[in-house]
PDB file of N, CA and C in Angstrom:
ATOM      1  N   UNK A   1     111.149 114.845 134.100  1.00  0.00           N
ATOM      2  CA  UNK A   1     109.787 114.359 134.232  1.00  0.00           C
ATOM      3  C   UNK A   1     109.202 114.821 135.564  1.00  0.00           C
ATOM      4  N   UNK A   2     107.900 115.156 135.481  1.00  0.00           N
ATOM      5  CA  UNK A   2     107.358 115.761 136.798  1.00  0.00           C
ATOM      6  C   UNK A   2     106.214 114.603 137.232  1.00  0.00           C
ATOM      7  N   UNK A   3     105.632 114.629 138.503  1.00  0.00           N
ATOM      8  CA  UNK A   3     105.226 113.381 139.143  1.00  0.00           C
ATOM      9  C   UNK A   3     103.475 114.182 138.616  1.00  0.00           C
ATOM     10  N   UNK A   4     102.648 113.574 137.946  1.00  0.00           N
ATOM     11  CA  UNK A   4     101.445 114.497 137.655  1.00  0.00           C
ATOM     12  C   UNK A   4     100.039 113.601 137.968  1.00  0.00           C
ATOM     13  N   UNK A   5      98.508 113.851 137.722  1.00  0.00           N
ATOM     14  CA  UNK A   5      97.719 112.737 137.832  1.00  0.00           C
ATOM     15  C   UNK A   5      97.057 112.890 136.023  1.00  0.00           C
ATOM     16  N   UNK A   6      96.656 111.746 135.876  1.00  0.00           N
ATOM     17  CA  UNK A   6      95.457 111.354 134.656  1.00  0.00           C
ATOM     18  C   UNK A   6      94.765 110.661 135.474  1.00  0.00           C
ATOM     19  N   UNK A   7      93.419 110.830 135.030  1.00  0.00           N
ATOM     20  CA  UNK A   7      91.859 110.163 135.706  1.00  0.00           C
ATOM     21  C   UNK A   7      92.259 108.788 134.943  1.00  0.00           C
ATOM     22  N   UNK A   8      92.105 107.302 135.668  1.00  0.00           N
ATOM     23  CA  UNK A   8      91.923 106.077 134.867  1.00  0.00           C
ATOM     24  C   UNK A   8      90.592 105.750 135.403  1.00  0.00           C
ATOM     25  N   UNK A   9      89.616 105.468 134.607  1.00  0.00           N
ATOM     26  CA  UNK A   9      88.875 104.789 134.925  1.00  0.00           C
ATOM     27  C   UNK A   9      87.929 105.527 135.933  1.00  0.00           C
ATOM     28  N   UNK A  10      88.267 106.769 136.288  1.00  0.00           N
ATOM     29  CA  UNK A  10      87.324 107.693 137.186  1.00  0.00           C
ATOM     30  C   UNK A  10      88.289 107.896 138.498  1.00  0.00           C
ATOM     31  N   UNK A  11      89.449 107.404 138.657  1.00  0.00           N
ATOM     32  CA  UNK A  11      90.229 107.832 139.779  1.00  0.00           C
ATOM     33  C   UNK A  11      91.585 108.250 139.145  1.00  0.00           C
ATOM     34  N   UNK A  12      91.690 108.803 140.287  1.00  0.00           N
ATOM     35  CA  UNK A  12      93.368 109.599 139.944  1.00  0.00           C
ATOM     36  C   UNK A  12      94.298 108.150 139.662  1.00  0.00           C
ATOM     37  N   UNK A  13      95.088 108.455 139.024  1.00  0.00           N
ATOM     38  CA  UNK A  13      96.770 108.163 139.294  1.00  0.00           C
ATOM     39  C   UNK A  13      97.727 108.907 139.169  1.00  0.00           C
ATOM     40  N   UNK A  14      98.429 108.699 140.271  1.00  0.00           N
ATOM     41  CA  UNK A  14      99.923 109.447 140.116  1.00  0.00           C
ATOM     42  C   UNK A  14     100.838 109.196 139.048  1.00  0.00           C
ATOM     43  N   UNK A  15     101.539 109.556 138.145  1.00  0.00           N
ATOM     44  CA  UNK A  15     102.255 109.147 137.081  1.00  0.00           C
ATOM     45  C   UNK A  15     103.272 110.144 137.013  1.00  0.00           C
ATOM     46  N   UNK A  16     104.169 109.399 135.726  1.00  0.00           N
ATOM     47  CA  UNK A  16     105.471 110.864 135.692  1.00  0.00           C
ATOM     48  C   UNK A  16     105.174 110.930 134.344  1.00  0.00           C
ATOM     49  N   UNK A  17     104.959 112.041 133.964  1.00  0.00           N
ATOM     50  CA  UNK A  17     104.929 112.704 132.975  1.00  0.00           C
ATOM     51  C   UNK A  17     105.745 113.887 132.158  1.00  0.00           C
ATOM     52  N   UNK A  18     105.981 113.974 130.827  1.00  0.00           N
ATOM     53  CA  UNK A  18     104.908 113.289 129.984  1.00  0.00           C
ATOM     54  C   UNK A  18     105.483 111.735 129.897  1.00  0.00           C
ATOM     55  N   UNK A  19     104.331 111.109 129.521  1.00  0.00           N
ATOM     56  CA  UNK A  19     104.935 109.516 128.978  1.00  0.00           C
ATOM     57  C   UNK A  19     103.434 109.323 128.076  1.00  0.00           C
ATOM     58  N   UNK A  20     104.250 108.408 127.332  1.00  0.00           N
ATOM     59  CA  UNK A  20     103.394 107.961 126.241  1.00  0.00           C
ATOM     60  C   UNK A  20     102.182 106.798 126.669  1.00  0.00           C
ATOM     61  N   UNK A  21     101.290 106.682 125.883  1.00  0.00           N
ATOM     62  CA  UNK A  21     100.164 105.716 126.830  1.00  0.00           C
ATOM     63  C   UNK A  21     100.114 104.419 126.690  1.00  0.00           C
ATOM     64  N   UNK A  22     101.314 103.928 126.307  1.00  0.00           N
ATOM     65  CA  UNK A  22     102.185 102.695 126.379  1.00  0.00           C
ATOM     66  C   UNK A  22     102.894 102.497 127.715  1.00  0.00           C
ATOM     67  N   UNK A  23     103.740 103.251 127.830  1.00  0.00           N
ATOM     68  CA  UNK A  23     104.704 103.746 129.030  1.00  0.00           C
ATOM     69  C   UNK A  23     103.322 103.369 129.995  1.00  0.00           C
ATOM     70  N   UNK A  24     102.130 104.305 130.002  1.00  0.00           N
ATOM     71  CA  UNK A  24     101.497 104.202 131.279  1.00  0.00           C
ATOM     72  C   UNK A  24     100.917 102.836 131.649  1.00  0.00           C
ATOM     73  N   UNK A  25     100.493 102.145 130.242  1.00  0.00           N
ATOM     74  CA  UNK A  25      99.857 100.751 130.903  1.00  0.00           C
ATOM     75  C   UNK A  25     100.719  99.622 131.607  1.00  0.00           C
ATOM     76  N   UNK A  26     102.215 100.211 130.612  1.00  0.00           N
ATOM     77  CA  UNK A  26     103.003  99.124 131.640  1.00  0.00           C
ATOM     78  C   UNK A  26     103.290  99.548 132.737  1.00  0.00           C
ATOM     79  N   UNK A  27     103.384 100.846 133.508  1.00  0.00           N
ATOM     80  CA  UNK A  27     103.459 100.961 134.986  1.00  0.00           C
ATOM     81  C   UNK A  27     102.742 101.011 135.689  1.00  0.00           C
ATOM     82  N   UNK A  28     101.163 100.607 134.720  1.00  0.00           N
ATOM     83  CA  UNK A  28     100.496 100.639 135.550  1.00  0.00           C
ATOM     84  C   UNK A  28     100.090  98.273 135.679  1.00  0.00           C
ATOM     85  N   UNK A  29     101.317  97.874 135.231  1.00  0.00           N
ATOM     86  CA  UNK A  29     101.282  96.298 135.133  1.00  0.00           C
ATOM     87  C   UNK A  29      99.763  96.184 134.534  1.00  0.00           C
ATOM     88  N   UNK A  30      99.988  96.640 133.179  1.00  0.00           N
ATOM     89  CA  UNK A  30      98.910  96.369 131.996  1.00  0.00           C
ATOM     90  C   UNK A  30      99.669  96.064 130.508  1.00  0.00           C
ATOM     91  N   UNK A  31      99.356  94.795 130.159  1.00  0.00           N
ATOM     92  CA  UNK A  31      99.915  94.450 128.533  1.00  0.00           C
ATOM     93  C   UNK A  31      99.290  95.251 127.972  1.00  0.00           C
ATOM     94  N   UNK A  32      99.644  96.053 126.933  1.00  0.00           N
ATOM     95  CA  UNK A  32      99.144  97.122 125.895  1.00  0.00           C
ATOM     96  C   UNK A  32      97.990  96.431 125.007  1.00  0.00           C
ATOM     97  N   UNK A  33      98.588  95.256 124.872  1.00  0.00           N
ATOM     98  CA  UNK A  33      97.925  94.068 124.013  1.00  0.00           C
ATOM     99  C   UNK A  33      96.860  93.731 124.038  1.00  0.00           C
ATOM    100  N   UNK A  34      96.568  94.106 125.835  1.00  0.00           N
ATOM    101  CA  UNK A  34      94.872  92.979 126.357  1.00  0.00           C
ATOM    102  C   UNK A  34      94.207  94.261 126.816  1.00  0.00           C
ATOM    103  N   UNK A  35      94.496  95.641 126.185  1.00  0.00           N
ATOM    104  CA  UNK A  35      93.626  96.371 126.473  1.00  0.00           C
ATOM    105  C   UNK A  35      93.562  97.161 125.471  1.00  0.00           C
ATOM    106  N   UNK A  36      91.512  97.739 125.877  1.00  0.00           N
ATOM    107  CA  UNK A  36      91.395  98.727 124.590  1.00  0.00           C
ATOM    108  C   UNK A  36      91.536 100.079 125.534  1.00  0.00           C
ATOM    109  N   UNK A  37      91.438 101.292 125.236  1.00  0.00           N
ATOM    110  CA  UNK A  37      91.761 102.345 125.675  1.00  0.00           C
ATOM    111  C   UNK A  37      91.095 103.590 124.889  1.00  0.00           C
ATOM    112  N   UNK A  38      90.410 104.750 125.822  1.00  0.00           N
ATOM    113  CA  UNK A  38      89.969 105.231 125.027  1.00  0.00           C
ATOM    114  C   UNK A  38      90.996 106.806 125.757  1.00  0.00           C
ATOM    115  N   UNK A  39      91.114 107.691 125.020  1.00  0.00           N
ATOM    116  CA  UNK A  39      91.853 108.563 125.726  1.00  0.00           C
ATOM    117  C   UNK A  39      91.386 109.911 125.231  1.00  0.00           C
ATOM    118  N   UNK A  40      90.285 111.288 126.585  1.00  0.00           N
ATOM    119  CA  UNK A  40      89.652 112.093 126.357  1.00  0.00           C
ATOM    120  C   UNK A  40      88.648 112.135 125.486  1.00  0.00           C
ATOM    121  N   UNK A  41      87.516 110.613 125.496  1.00  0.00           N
ATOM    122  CA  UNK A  41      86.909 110.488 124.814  1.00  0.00           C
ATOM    123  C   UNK A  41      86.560 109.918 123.325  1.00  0.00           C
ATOM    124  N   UNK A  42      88.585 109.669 122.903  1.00  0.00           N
ATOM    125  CA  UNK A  42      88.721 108.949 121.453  1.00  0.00           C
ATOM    126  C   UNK A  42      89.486 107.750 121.920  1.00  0.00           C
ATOM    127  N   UNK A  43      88.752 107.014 121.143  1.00  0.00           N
ATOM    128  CA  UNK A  43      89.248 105.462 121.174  1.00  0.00           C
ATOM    129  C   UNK A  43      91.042 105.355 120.293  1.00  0.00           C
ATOM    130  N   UNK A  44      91.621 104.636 120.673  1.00  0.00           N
ATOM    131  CA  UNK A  44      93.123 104.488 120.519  1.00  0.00           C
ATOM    132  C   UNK A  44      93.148 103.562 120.113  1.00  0.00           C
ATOM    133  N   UNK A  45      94.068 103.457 118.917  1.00  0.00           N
ATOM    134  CA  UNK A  45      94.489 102.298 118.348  1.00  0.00           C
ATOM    135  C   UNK A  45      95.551 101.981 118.771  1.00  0.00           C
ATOM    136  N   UNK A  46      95.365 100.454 118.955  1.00  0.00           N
ATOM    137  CA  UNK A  46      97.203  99.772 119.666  1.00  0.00           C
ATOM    138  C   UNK A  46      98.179 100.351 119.356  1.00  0.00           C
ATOM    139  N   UNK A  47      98.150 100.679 117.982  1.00  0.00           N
ATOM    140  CA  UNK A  47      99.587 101.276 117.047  1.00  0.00           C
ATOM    141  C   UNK A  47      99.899 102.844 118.160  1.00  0.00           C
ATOM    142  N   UNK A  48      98.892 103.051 118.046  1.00  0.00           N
ATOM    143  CA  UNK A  48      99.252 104.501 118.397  1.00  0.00           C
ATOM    144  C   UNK A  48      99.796 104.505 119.745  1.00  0.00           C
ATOM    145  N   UNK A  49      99.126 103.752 120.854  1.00  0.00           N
ATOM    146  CA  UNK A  49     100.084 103.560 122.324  1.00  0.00           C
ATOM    147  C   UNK A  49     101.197 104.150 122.791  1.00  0.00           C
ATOM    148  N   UNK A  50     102.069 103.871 121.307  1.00  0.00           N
ATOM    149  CA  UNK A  50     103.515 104.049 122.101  1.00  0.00           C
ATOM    150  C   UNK A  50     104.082 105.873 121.559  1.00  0.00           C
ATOM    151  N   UNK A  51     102.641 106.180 120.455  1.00  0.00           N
ATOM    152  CA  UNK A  51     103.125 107.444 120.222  1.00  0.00           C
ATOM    153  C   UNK A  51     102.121 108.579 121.270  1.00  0.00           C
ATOM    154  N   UNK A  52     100.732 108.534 121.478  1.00  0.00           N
ATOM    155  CA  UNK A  52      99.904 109.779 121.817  1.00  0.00           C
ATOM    156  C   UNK A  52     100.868 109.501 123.401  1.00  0.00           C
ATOM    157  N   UNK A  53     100.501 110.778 123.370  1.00  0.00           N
ATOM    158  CA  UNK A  53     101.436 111.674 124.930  1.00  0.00           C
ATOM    159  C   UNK A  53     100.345 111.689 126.041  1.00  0.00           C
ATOM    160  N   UNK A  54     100.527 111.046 126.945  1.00  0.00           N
ATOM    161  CA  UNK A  54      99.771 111.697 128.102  1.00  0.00           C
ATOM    162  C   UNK A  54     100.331 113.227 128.836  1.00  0.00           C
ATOM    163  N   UNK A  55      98.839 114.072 129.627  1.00  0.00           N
ATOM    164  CA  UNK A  55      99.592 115.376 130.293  1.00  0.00           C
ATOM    165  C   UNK A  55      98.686 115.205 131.067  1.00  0.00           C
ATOM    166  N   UNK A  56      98.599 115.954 132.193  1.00  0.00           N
ATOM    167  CA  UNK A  56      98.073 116.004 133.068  1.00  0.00           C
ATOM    168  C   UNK A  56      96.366 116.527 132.835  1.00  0.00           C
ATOM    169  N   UNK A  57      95.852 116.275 133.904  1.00  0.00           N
ATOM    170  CA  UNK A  57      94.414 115.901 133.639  1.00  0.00           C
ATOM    171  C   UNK A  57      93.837 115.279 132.947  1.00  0.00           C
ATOM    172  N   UNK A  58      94.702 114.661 132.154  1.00  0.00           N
ATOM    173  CA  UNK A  58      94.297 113.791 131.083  1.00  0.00           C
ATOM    174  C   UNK A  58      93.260 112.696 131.370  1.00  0.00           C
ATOM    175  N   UNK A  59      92.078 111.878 130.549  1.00  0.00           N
ATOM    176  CA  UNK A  59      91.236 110.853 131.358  1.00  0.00           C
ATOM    177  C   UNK A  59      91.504 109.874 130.654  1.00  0.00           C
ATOM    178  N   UNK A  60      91.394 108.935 131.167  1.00  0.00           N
ATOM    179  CA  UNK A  60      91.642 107.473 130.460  1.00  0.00           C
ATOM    180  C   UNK A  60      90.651 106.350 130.904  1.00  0.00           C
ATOM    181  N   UNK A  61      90.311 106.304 129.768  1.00  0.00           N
ATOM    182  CA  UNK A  61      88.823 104.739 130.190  1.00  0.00           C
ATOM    183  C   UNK A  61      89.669 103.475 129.458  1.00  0.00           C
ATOM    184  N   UNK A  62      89.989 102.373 130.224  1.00  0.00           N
ATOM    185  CA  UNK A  62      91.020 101.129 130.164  1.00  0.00           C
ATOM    186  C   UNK A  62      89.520  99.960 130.156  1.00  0.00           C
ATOM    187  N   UNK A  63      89.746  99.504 129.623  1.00  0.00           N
ATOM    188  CA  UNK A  63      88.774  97.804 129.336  1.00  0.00           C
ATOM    189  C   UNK A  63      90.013  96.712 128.852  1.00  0.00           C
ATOM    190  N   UNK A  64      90.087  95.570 130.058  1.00  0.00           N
ATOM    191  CA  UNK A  64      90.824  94.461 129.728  1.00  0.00           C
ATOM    192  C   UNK A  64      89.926  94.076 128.849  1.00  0.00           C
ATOM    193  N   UNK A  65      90.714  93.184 128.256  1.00  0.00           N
ATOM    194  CA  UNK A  65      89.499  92.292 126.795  1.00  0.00           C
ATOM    195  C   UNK A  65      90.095  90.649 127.411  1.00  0.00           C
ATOM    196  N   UNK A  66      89.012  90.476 127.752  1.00  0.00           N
ATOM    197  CA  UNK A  66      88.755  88.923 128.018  1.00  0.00           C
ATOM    198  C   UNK A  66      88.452  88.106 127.311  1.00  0.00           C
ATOM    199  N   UNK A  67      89.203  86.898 127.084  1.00  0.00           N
ATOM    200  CA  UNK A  67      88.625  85.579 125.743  1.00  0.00           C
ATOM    201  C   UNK A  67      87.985  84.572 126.775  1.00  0.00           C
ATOM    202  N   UNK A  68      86.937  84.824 125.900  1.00  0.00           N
ATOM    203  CA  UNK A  68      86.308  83.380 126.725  1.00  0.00           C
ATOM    204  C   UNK A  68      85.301  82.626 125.816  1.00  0.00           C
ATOM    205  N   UNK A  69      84.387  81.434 126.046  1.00  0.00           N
ATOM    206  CA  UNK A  69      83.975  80.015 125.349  1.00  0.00           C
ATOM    207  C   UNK A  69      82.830  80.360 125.275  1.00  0.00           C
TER     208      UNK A  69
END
């Protein structure tokens, strides 16, 4: 695995790659669960998380989903 960046949210992160975009929310201390994710512009389904591959330059737009009254 090589140490690489993906854009989250409009800033870098350092990550090791490849890893799956499961792998990344939990190192990045994110439940897969409480977030939607869109990745290079396509929205991701939970299921898929633990299969699409992140690579480098990759962008990632993350939205916690909040319950509230």
């Amino acid at each position: 695995m090589n140490q690489s960046f993906v854009t989250a949210n409009g800033k870098p992160v350092a990550t090791r790659l490849p890893c799956s975009i499961e792998e990344f929310l939990v190192a990045q201390e994110l439940l897969p669960r409480s977030v939607v994710v869109e990745h290079n512009g396509e929205a991701v389904a939970p299921s898929e998380f633990s299969r699409r591959q992140l690579h480098a330059g990759d962008r990632l737009e993350i939205v916690k989903i909040v319950a509230g009254g």
